[in-house]
N, C-alpha and C. Protein backbone atom coordinates (compact mmCIF):
# COMPACT_ATOMS: atom_id res chain seq x y z
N UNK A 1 -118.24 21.15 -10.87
CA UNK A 1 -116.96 20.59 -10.51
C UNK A 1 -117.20 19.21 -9.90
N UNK A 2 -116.63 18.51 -10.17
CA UNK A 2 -116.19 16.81 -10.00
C UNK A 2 -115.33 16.53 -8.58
N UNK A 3 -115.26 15.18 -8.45
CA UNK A 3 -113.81 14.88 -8.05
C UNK A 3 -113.49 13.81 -7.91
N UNK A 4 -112.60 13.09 -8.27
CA UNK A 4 -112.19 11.99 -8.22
C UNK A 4 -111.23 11.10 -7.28
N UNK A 5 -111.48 9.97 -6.68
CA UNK A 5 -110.90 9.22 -5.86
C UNK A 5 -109.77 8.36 -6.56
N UNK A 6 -108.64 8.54 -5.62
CA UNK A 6 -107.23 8.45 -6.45
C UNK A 6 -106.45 7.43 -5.31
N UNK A 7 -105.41 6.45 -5.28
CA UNK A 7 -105.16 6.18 -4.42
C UNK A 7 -103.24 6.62 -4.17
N UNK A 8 -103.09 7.06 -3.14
CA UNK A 8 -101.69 7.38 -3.43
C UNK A 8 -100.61 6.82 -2.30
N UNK A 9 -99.27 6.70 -1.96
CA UNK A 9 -98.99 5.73 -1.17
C UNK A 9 -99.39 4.98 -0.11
N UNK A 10 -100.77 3.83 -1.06
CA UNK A 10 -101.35 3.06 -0.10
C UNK A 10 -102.87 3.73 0.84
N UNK A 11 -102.81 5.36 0.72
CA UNK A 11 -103.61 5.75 0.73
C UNK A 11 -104.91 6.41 -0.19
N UNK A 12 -106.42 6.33 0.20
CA UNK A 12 -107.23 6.80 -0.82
C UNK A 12 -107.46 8.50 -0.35
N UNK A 13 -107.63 9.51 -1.04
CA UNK A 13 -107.66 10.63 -1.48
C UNK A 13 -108.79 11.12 -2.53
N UNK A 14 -109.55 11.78 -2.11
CA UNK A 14 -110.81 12.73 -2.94
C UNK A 14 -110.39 13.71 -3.49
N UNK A 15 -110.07 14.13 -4.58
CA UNK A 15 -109.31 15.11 -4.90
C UNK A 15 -110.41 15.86 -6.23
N UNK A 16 -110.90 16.64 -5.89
CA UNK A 16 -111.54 17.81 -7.22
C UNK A 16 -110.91 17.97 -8.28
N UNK A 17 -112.22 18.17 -9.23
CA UNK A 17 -111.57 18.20 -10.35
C UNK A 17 -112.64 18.54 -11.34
N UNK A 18 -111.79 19.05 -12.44
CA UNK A 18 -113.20 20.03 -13.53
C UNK A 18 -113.67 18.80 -13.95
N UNK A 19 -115.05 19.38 -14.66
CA UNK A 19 -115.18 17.61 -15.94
C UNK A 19 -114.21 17.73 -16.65
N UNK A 20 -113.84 16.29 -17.17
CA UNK A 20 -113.38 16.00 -18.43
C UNK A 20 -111.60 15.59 -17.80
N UNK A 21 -111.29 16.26 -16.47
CA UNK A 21 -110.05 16.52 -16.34
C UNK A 21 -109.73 15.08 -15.21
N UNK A 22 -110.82 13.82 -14.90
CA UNK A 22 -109.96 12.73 -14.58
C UNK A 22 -109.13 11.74 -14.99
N UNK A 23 -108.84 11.88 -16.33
CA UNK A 23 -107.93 11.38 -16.89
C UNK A 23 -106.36 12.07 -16.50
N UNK A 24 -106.54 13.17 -16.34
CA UNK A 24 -105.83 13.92 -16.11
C UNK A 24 -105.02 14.32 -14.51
N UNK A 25 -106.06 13.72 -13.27
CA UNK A 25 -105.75 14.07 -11.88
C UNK A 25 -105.59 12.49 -11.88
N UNK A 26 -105.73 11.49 -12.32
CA UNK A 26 -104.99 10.17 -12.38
C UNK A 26 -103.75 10.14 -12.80
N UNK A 27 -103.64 10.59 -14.27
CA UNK A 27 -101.87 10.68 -14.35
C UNK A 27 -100.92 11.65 -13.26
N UNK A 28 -101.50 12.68 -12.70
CA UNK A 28 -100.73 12.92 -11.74
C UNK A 28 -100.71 12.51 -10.75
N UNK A 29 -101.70 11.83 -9.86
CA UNK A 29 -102.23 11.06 -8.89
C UNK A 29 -100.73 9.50 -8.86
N UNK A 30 -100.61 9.15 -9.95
CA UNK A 30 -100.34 7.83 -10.48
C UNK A 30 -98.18 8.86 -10.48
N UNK A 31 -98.25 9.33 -10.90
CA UNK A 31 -96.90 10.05 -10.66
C UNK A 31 -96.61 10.34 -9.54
N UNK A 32 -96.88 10.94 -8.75
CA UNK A 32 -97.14 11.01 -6.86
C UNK A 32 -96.92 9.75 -6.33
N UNK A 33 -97.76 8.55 -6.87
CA UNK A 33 -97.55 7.56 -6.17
C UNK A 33 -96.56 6.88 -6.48
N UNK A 34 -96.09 6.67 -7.82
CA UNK A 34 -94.94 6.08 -7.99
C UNK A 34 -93.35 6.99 -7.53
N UNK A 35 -93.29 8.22 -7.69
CA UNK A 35 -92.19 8.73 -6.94
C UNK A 35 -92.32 8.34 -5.43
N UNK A 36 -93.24 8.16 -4.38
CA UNK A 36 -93.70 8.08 -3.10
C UNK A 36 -92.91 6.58 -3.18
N UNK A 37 -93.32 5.75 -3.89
CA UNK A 37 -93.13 4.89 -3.13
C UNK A 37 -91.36 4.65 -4.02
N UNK A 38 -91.11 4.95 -5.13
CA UNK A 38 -89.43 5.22 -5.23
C UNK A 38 -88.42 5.29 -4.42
N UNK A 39 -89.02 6.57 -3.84
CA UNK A 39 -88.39 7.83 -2.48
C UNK A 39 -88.45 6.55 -1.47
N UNK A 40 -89.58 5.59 -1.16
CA UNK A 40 -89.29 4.68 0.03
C UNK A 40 -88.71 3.97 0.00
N UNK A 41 -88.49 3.17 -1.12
CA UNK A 41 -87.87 2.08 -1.49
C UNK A 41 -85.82 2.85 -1.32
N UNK A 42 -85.82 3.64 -1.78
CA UNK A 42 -84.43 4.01 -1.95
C UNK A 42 -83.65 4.88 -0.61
N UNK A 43 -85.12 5.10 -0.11
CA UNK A 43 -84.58 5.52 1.78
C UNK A 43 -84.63 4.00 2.63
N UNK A 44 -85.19 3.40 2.15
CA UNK A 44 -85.86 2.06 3.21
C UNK A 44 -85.90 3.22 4.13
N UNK A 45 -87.54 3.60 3.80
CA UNK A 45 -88.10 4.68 4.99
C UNK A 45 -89.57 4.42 4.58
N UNK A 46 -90.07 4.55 5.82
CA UNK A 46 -91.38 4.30 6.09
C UNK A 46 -92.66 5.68 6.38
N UNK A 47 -91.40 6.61 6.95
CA UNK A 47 -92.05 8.09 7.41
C UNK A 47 -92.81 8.66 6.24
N UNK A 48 -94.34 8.70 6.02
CA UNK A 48 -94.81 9.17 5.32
C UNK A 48 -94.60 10.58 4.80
N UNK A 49 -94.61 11.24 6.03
CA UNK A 49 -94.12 12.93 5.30
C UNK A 49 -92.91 13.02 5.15
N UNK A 50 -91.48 12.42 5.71
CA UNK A 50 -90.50 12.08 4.97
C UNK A 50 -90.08 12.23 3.84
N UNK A 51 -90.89 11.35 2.86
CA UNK A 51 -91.18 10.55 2.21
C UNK A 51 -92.05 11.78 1.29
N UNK A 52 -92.91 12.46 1.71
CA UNK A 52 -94.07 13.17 0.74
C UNK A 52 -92.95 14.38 0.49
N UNK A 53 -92.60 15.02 2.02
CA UNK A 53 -91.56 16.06 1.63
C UNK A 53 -90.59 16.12 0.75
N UNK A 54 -89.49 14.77 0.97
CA UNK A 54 -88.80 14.61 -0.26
C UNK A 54 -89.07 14.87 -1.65
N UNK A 55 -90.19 13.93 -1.83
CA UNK A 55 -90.64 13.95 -3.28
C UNK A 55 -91.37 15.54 -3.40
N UNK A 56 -92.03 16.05 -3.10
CA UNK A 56 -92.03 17.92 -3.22
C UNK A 56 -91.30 18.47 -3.20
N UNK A 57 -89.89 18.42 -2.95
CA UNK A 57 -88.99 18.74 -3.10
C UNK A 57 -88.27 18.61 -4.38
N UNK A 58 -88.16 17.35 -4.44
CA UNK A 58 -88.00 17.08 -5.86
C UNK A 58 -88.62 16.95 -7.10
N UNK A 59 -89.60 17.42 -7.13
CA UNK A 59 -90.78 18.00 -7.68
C UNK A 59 -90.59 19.59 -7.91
N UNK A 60 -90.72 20.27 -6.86
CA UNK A 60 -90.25 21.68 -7.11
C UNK A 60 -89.27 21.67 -7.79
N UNK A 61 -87.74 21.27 -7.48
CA UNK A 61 -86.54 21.14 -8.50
C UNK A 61 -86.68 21.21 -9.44
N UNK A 62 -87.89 20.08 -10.45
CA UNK A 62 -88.15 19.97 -11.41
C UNK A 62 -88.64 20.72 -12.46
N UNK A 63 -89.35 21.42 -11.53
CA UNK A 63 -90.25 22.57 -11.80
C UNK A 63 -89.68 23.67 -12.35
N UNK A 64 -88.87 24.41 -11.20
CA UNK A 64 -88.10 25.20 -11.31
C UNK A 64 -87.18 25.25 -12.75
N UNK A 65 -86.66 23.96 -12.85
CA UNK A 65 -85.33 23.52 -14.09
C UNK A 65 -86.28 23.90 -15.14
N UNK A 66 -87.65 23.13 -15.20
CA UNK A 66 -88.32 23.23 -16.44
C UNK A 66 -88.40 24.65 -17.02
N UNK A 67 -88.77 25.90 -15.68
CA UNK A 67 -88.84 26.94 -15.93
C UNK A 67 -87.74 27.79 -16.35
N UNK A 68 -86.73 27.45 -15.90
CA UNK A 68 -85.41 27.52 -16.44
C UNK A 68 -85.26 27.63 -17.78
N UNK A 69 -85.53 26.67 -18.23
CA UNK A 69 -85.33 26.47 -19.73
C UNK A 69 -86.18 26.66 -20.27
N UNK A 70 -87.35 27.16 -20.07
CA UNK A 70 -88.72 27.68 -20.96
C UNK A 70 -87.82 29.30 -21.19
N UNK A 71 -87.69 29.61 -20.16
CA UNK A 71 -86.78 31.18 -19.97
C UNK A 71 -85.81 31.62 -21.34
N UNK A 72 -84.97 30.24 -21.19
CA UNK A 72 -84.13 30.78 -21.87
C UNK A 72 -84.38 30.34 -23.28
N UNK A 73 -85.12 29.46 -23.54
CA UNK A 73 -86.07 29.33 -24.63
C UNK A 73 -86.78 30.77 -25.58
N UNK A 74 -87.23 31.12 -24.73
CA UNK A 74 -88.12 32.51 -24.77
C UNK A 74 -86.90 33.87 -25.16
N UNK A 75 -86.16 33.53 -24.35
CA UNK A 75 -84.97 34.74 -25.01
C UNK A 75 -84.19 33.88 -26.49
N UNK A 76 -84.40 33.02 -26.78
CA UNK A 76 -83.67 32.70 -27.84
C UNK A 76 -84.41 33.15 -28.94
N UNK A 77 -85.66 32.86 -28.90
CA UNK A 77 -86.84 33.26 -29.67
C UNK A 77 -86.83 34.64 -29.70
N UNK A 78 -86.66 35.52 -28.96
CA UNK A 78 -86.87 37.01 -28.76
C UNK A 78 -85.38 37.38 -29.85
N UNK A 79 -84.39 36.92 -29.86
CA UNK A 79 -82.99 37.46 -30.18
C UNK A 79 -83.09 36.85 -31.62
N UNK A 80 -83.60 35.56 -31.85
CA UNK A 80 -83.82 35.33 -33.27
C UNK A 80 -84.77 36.09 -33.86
N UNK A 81 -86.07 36.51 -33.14
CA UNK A 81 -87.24 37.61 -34.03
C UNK A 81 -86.26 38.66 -34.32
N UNK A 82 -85.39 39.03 -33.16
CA UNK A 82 -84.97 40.50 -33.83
C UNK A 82 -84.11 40.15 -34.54
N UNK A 83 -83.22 39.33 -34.77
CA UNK A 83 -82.12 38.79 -35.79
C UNK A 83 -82.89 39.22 -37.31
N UNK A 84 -83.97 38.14 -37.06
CA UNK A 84 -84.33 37.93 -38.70
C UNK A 84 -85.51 39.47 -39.29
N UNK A 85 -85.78 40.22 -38.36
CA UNK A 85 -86.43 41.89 -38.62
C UNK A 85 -85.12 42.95 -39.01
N UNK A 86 -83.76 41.88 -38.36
CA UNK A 86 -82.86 43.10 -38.49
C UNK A 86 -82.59 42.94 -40.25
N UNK A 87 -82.65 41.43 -40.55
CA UNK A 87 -81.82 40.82 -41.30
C UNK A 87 -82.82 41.37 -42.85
N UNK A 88 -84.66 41.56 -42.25
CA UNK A 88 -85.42 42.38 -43.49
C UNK A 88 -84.95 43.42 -43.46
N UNK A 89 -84.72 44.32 -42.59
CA UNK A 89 -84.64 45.97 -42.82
C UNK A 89 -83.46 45.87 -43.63
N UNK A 90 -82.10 45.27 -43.83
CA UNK A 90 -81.09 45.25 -43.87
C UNK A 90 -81.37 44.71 -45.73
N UNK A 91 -81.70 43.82 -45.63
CA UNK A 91 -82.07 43.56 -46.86
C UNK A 91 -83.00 44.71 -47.83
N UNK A 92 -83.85 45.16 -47.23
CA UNK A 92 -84.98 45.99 -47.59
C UNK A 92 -83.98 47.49 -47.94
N UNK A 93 -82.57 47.99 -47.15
CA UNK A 93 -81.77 49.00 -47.45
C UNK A 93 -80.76 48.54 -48.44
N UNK A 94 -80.49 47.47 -48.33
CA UNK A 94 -79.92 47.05 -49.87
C UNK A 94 -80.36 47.18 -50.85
N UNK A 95 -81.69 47.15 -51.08
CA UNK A 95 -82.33 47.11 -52.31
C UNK A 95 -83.03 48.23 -53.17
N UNK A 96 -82.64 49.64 -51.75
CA UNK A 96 -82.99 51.13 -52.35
C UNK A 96 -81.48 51.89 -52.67
């Protein structure tokens, strides 16, 4: 295991990481910092955890929504498999 030095509002951070995966703790590193400093700019606020809390917050939100709709994604998929198994059997009794 690795880890890579990231810098995030204004601060530097050591943050672990598998090989192969700092390309990867930079783009999120680099997302953190640009919501951080968003969140400041649009509070004219300076309070760092303020500021960190917010954006985890709105982060979780995000999260959550995404999962939301993976959900109901997943039941659409489930109601179309059985749609189109109903739609063979159905076909398959037509044809005896």
């Amino acid at each position: 295991m690795g880890s890579r030095k990231v810098v995030i509002f204004g601060k530097e951070y050591k943050l672990r990481c598998d090989e192969g995966e700092e390309n990867y703790i930079d783009k999120v590193a680099a997302k953190v910092d640009k919501l951080m400093w968003k969140m400041a700019k649009a509070l004219k606020e300076n309070d760092e955890c303020k500021i960190a809390i917010l954006v985890a917050l709105n982060l979780a939100e995000e999260n959550i929504r995404h999962q939301e709709v993976e959900r109901k994604i997943s039941e659409l998929i489930l109601r179309l498999e059985k749609s189109l198994v109903d739609e063979k059997v159905n076909s398959s009794l037509r044809q005896v």
